[in-house]
PDB file of N, CA and C in Angstrom:
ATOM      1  N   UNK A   1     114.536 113.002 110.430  1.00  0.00           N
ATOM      2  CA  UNK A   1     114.316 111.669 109.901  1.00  0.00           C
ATOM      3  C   UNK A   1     112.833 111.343 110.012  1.00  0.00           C
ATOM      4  N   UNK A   2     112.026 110.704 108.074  1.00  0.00           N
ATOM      5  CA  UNK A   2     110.812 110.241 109.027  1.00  0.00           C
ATOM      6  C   UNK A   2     110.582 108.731 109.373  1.00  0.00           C
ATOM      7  N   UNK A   3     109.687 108.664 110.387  1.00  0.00           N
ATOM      8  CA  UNK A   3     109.817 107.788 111.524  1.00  0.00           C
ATOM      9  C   UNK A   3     108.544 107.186 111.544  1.00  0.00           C
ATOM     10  N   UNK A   4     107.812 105.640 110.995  1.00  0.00           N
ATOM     11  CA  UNK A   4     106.986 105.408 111.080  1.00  0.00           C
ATOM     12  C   UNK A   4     106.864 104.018 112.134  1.00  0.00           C
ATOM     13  N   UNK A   5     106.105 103.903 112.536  1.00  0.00           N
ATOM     14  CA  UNK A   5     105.870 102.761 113.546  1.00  0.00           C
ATOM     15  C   UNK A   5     104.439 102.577 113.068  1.00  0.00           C
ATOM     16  N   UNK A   6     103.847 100.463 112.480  1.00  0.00           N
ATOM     17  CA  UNK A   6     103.015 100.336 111.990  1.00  0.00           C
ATOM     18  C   UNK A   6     102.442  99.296 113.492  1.00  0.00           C
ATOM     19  N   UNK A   7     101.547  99.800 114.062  1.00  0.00           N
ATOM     20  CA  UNK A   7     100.807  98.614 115.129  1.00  0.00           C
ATOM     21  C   UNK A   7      99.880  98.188 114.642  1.00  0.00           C
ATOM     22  N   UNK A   8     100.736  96.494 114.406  1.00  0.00           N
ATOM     23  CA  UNK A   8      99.169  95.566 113.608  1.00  0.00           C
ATOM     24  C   UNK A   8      98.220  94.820 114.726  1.00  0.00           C
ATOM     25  N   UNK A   9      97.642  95.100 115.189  1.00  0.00           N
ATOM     26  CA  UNK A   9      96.780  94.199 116.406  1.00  0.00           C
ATOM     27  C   UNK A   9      95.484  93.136 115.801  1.00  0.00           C
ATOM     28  N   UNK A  10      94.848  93.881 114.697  1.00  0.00           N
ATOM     29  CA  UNK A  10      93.900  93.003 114.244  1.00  0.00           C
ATOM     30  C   UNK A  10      93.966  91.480 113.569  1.00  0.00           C
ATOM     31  N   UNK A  11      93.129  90.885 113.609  1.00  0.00           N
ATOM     32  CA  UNK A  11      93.522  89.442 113.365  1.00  0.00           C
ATOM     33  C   UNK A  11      92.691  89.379 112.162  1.00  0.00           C
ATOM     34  N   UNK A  12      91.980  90.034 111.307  1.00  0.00           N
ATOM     35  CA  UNK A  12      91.458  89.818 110.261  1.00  0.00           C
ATOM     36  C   UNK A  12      92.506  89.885 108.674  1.00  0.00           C
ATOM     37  N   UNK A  13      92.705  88.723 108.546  1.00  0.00           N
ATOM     38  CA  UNK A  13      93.740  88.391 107.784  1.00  0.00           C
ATOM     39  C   UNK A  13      93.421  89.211 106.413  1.00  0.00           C
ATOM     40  N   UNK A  14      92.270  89.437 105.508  1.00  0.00           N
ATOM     41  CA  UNK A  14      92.116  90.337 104.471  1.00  0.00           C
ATOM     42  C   UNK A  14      92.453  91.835 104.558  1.00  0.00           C
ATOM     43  N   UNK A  15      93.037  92.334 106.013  1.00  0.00           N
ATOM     44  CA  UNK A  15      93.356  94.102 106.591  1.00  0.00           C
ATOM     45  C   UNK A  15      94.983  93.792 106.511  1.00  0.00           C
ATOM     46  N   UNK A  16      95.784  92.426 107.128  1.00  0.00           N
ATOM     47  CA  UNK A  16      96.668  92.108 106.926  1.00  0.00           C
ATOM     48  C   UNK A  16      97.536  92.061 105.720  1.00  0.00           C
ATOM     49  N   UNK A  17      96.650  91.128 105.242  1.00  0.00           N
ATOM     50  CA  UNK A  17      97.668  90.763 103.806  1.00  0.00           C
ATOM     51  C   UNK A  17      97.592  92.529 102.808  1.00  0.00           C
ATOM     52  N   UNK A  18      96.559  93.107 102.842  1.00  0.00           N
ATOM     53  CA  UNK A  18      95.931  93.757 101.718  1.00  0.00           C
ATOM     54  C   UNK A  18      96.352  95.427 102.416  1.00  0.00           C
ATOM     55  N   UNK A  19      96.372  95.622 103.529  1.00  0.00           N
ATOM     56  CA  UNK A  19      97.089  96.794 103.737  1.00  0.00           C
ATOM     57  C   UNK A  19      98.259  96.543 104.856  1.00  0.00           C
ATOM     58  N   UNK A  20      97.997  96.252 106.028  1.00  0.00           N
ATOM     59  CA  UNK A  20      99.470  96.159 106.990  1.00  0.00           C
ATOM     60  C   UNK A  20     101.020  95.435 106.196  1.00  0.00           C
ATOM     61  N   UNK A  21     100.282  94.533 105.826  1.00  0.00           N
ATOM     62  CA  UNK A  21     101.884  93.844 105.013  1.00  0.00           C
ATOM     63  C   UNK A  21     102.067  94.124 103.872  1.00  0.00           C
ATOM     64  N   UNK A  22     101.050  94.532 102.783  1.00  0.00           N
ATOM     65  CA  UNK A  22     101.150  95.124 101.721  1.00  0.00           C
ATOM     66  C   UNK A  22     102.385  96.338 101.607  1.00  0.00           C
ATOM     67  N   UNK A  23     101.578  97.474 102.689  1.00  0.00           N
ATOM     68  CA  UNK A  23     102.145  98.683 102.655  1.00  0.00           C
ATOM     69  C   UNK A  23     103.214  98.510 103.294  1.00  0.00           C
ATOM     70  N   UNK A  24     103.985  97.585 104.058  1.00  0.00           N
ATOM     71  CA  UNK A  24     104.953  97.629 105.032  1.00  0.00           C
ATOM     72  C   UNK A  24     106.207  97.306 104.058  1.00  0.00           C
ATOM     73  N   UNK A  25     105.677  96.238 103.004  1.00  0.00           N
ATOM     74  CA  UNK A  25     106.916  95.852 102.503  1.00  0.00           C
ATOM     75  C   UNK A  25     106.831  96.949 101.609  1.00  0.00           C
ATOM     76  N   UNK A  26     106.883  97.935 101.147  1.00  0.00           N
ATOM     77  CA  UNK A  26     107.170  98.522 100.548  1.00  0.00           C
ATOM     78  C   UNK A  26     107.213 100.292 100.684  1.00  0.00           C
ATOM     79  N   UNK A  27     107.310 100.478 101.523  1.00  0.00           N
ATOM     80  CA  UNK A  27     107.485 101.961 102.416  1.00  0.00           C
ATOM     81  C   UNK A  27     109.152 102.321 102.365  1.00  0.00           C
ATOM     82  N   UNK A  28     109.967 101.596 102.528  1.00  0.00           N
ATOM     83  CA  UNK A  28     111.453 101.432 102.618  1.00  0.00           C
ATOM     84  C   UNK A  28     111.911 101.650 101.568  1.00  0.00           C
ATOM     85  N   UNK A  29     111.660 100.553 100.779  1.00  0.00           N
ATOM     86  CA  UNK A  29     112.250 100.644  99.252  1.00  0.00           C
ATOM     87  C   UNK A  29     111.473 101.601  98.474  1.00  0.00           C
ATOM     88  N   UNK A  30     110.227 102.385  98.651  1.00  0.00           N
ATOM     89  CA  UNK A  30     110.259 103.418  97.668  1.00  0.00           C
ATOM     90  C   UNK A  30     110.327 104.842  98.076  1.00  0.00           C
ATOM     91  N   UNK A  31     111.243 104.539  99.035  1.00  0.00           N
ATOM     92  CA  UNK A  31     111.339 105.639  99.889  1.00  0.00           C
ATOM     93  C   UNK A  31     110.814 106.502 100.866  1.00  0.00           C
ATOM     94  N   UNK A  32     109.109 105.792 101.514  1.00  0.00           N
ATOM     95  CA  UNK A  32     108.389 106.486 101.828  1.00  0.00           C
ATOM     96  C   UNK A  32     108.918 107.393 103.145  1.00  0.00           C
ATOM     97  N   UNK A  33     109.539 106.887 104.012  1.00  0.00           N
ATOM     98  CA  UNK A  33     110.106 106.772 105.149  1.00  0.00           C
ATOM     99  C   UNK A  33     111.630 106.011 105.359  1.00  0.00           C
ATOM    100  N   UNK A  34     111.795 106.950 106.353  1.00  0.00           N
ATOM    101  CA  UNK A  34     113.440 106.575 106.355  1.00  0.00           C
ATOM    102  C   UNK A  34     113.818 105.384 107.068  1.00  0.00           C
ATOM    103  N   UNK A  35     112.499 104.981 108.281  1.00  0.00           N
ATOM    104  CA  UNK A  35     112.983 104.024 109.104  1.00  0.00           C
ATOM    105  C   UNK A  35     111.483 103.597 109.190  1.00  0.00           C
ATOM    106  N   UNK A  36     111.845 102.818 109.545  1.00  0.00           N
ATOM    107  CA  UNK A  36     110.071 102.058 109.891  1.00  0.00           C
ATOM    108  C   UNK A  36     110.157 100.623 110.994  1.00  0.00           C
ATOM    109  N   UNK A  37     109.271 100.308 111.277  1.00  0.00           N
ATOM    110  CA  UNK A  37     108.970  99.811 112.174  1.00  0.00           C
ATOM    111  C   UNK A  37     107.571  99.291 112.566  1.00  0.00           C
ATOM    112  N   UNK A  38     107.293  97.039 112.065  1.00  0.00           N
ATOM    113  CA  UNK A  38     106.108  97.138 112.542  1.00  0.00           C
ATOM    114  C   UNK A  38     106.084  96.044 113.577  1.00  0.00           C
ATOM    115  N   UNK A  39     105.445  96.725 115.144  1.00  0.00           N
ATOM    116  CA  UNK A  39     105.021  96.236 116.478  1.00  0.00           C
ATOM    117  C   UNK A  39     104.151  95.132 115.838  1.00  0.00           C
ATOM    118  N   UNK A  40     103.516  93.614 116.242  1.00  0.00           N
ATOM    119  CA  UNK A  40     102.755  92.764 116.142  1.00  0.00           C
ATOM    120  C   UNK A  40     102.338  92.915 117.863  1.00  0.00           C
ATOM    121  N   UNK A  41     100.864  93.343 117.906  1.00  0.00           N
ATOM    122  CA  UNK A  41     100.221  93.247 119.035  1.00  0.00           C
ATOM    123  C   UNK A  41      98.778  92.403 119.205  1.00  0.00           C
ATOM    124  N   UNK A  42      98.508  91.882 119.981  1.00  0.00           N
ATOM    125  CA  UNK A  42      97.779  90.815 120.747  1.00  0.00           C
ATOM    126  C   UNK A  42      97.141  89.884 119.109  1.00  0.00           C
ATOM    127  N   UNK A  43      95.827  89.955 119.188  1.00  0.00           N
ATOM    128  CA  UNK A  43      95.534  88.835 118.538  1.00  0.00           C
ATOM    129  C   UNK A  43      96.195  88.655 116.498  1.00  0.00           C
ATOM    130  N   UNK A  44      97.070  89.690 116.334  1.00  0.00           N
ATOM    131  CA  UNK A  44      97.737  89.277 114.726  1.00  0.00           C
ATOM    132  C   UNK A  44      98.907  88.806 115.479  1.00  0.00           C
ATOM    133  N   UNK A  45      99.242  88.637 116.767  1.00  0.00           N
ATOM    134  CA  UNK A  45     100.555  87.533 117.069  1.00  0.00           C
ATOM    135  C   UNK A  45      99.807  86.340 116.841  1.00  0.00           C
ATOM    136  N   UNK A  46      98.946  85.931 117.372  1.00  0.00           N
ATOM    137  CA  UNK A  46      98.000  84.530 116.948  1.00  0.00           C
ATOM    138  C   UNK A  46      97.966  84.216 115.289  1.00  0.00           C
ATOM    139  N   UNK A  47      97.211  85.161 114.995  1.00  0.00           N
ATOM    140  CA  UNK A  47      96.883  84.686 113.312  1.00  0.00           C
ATOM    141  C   UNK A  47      98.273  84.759 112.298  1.00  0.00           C
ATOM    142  N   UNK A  48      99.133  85.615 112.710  1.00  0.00           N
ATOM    143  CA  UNK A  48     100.622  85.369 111.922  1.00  0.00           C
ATOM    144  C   UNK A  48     101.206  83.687 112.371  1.00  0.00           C
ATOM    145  N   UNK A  49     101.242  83.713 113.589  1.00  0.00           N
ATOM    146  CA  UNK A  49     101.670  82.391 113.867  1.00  0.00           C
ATOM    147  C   UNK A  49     101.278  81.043 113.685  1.00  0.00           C
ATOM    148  N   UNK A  50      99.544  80.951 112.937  1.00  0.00           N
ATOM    149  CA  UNK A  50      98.958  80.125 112.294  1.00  0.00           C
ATOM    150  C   UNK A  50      98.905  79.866 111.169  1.00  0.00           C
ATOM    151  N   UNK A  51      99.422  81.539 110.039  1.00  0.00           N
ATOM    152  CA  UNK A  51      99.125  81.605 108.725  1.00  0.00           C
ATOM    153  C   UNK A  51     100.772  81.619 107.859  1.00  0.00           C
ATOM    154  N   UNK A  52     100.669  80.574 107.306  1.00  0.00           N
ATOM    155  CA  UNK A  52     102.234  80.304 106.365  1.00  0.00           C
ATOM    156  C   UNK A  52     102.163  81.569 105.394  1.00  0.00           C
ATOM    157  N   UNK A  53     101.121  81.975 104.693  1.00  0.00           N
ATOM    158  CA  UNK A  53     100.962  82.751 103.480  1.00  0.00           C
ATOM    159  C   UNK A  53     101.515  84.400 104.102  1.00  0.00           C
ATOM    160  N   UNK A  54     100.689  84.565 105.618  1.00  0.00           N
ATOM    161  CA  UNK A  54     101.171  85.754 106.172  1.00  0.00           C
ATOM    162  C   UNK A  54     102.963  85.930 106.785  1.00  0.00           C
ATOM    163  N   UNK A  55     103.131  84.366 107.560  1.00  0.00           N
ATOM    164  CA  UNK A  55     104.843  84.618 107.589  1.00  0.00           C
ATOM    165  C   UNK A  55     105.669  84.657 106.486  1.00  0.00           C
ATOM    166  N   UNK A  56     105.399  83.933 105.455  1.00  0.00           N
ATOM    167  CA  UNK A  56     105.840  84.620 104.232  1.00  0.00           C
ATOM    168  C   UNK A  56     106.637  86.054 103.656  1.00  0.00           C
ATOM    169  N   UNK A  57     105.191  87.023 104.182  1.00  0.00           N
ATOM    170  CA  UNK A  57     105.086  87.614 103.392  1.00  0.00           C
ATOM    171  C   UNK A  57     105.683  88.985 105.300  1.00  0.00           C
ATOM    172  N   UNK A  58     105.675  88.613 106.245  1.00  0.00           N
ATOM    173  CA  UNK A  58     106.503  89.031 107.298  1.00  0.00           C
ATOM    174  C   UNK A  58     108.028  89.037 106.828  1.00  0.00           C
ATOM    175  N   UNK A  59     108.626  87.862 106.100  1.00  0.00           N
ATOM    176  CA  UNK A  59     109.821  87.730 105.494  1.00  0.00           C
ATOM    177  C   UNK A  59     110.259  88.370 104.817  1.00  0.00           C
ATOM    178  N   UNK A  60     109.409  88.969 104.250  1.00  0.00           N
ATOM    179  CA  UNK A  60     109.593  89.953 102.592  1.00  0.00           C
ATOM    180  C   UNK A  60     109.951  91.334 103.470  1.00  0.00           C
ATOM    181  N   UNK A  61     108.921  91.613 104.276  1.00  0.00           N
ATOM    182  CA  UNK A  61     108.872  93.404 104.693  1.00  0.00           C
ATOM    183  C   UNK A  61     110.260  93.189 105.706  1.00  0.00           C
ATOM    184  N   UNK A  62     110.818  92.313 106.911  1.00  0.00           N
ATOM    185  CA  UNK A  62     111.919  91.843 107.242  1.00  0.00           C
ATOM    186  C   UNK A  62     112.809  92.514 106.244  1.00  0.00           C
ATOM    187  N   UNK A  63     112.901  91.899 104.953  1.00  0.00           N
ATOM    188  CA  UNK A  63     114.170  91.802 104.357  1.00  0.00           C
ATOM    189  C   UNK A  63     114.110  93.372 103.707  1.00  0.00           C
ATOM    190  N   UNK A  64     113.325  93.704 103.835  1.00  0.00           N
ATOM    191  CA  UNK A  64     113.522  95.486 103.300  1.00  0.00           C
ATOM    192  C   UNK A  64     114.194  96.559 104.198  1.00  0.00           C
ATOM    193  N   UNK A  65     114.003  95.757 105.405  1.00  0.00           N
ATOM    194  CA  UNK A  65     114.843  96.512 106.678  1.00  0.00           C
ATOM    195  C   UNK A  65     113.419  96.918 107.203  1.00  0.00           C
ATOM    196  N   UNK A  66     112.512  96.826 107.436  1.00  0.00           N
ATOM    197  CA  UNK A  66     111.488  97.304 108.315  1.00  0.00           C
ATOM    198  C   UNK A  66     112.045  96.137 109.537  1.00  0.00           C
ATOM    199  N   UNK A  67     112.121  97.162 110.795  1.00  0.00           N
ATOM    200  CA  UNK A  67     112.157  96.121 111.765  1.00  0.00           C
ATOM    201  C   UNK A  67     111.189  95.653 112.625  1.00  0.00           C
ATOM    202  N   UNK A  68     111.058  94.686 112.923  1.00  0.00           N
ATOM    203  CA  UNK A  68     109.910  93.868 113.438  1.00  0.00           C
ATOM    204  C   UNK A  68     109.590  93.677 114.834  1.00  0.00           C
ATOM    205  N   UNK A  69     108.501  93.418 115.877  1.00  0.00           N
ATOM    206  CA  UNK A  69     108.851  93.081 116.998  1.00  0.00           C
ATOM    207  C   UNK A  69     106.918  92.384 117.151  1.00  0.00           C
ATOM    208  N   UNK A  70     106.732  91.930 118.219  1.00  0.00           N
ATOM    209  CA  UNK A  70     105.908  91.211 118.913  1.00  0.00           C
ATOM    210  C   UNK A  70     105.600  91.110 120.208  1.00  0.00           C
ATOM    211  N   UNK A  71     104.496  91.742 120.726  1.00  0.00           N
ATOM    212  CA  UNK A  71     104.355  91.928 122.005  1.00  0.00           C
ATOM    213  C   UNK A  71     104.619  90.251 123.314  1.00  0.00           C
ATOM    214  N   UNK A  72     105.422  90.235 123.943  1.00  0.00           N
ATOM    215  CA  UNK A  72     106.198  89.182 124.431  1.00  0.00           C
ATOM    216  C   UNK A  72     104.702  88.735 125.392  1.00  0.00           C
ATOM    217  N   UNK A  73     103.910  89.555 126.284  1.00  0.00           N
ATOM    218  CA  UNK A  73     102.737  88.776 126.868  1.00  0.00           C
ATOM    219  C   UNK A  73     101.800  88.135 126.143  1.00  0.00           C
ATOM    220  N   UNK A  74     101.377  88.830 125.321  1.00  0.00           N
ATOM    221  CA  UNK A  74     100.407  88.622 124.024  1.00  0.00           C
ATOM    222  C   UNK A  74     101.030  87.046 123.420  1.00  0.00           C
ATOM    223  N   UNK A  75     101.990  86.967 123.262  1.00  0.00           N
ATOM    224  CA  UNK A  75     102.451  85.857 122.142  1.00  0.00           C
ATOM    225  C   UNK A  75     102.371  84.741 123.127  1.00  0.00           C
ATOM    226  N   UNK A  76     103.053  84.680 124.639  1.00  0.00           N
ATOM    227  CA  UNK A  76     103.175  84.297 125.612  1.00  0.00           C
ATOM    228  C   UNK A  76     101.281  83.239 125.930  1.00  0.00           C
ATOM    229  N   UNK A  77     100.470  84.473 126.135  1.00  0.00           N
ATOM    230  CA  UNK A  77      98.950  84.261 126.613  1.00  0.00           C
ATOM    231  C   UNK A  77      98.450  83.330 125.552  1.00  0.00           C
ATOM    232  N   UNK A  78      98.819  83.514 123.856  1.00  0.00           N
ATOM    233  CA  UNK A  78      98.439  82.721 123.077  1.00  0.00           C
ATOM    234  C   UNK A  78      99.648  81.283 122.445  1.00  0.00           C
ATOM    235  N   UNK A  79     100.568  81.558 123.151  1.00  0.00           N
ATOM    236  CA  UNK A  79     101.268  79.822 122.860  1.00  0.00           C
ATOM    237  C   UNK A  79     102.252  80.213 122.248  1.00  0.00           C
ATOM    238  N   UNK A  80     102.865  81.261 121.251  1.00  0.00           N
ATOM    239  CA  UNK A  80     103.315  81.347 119.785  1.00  0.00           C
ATOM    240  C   UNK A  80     104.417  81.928 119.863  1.00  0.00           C
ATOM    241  N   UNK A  81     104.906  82.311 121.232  1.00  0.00           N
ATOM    242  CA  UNK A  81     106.291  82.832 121.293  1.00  0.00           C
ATOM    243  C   UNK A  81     107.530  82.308 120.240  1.00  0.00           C
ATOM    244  N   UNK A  82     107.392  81.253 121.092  1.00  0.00           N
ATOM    245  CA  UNK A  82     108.276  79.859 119.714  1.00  0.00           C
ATOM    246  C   UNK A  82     108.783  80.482 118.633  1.00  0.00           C
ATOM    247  N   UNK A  83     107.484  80.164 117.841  1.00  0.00           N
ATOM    248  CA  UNK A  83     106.766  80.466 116.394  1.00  0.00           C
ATOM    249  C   UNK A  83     107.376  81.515 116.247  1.00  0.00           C
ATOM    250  N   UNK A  84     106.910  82.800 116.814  1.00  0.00           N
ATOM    251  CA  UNK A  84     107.084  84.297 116.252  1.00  0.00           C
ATOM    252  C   UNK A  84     108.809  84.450 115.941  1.00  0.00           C
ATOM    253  N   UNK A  85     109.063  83.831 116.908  1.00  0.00           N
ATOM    254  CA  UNK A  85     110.813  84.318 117.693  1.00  0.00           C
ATOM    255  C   UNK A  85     111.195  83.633 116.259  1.00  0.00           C
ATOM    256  N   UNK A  86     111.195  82.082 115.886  1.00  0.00           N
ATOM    257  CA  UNK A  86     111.890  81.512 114.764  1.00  0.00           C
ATOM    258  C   UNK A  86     112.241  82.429 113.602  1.00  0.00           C
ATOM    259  N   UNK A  87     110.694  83.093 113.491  1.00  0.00           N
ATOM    260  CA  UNK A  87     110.672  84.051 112.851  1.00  0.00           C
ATOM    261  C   UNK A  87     111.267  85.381 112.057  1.00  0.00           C
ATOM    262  N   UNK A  88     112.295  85.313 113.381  1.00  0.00           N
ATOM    263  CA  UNK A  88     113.307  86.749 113.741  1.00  0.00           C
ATOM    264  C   UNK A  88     112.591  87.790 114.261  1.00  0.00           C
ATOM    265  N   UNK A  89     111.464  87.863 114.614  1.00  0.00           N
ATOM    266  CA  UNK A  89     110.956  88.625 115.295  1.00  0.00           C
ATOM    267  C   UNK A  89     111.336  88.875 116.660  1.00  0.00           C
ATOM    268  N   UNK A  90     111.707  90.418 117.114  1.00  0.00           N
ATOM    269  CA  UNK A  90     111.699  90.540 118.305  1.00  0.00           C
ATOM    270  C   UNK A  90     111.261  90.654 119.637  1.00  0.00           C
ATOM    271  N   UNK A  91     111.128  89.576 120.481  1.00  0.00           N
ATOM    272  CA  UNK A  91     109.790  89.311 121.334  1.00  0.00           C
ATOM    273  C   UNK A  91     110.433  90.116 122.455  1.00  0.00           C
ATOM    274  N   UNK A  92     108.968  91.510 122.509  1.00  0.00           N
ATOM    275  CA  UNK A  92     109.550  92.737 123.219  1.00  0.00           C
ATOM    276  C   UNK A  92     108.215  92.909 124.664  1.00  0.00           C
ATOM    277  N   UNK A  93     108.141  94.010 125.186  1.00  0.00           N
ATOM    278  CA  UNK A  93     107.195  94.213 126.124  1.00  0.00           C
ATOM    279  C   UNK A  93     106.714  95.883 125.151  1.00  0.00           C
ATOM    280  N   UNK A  94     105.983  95.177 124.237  1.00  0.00           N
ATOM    281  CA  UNK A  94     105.931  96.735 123.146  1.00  0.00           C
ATOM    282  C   UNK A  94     104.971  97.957 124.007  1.00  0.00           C
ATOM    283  N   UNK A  95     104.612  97.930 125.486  1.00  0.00           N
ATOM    284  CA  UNK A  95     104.493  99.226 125.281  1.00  0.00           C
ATOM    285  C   UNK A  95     105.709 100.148 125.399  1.00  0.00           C
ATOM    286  N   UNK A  96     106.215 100.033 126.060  1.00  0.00           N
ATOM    287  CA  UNK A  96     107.206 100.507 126.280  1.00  0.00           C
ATOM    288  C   UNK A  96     107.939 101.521 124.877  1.00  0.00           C
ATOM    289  N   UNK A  97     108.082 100.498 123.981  1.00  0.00           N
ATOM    290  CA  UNK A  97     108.362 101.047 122.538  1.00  0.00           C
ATOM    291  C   UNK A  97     107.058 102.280 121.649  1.00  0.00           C
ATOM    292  N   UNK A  98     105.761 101.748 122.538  1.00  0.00           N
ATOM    293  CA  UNK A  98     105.171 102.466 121.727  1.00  0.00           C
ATOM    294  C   UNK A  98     105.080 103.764 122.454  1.00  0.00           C
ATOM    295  N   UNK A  99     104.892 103.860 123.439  1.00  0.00           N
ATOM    296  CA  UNK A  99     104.949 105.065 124.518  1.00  0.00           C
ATOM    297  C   UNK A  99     106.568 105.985 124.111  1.00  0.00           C
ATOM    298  N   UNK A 100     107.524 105.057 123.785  1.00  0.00           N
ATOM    299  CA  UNK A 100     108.525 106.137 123.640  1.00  0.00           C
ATOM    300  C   UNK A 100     108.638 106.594 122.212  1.00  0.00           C
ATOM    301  N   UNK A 101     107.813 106.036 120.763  1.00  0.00           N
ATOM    302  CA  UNK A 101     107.295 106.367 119.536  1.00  0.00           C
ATOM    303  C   UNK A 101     106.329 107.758 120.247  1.00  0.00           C
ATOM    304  N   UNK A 102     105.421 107.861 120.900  1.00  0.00           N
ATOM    305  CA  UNK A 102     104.428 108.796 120.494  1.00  0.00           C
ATOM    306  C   UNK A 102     105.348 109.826 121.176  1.00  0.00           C
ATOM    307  N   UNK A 103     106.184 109.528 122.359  1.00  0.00           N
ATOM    308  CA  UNK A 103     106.671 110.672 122.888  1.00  0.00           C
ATOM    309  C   UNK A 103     107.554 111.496 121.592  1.00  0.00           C
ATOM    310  N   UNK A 104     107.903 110.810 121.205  1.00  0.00           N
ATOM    311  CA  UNK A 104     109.390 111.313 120.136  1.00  0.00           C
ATOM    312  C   UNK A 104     109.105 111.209 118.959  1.00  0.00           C
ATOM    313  N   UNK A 105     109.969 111.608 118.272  1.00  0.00           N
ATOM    314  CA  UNK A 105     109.262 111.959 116.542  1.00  0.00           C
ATOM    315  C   UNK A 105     108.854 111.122 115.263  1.00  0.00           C
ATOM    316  N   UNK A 106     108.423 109.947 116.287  1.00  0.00           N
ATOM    317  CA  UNK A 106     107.663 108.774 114.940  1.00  0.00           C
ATOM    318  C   UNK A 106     106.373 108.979 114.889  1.00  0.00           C
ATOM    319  N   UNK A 107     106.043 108.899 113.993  1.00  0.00           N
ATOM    320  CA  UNK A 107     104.271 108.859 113.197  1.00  0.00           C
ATOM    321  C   UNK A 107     104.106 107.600 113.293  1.00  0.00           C
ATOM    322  N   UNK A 108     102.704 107.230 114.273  1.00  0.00           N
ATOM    323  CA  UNK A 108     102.469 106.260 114.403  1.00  0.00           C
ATOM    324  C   UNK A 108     100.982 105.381 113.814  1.00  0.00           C
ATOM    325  N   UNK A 109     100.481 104.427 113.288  1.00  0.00           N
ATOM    326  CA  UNK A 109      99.531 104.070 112.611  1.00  0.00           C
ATOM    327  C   UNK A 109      99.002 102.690 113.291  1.00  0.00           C
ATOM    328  N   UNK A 110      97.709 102.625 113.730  1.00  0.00           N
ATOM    329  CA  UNK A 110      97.294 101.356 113.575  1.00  0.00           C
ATOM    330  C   UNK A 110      96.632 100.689 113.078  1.00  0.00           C
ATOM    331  N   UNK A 111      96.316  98.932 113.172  1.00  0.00           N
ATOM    332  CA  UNK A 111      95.612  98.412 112.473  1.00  0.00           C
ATOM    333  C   UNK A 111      95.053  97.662 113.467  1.00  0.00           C
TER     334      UNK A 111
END
């Protein structure tokens, strides 16, 4: 199976909209990968949780079956737990997830 895991950490919303969420919503549906998966780590938990245009568009890659999660200290340190969680996002302790991605057979990418 291939196995992608996307870690968005950056908060520069033009890397966001234009490749992390771009490419996310659409990896699933054109088959790129069989399963996917994108972590939200430290400061794009902030700027998702400020930007309507970016949860939006979190909704879209959601509904393709990419599953979602959010580092639970990170969201915590910046206020937005709330926010993210409403979201459907899963507020996780992502290393944990990412350490057991590199061990095992997901291809992993960041931003």
């Amino acid at each position: 199976m291939n196995k992608l895991l996307i870690v968005w950490s950056t908060a520069e919303i033009e890397v966001a909209k234009k490749m992390v969420l771009l490419y996310s919503s659409v990896i699933l549906p054109r088959g790129y990968w069989d399963k996917a998966h994108l972590m939200i780590w430290g400061p794009s938990a902030k700027l998702l949780a400020e930007n309507k245009e970016l949860q939006e568009m979190v909704s879209k890659v959601k509904a393709t079956g990419v599953a979602l999660s959010c580092c639970i200290v990170c969201s915590d340190e910046y206020g937005v737990t709330e926010k993210l969680a409403s979201l459907e996002i899963e507020m996780i302790h992502t290393g944990e997830l990412l350490t057991d991605a590199l061990k095992e057979e997901w291809k992993v990418i960041t931003f």
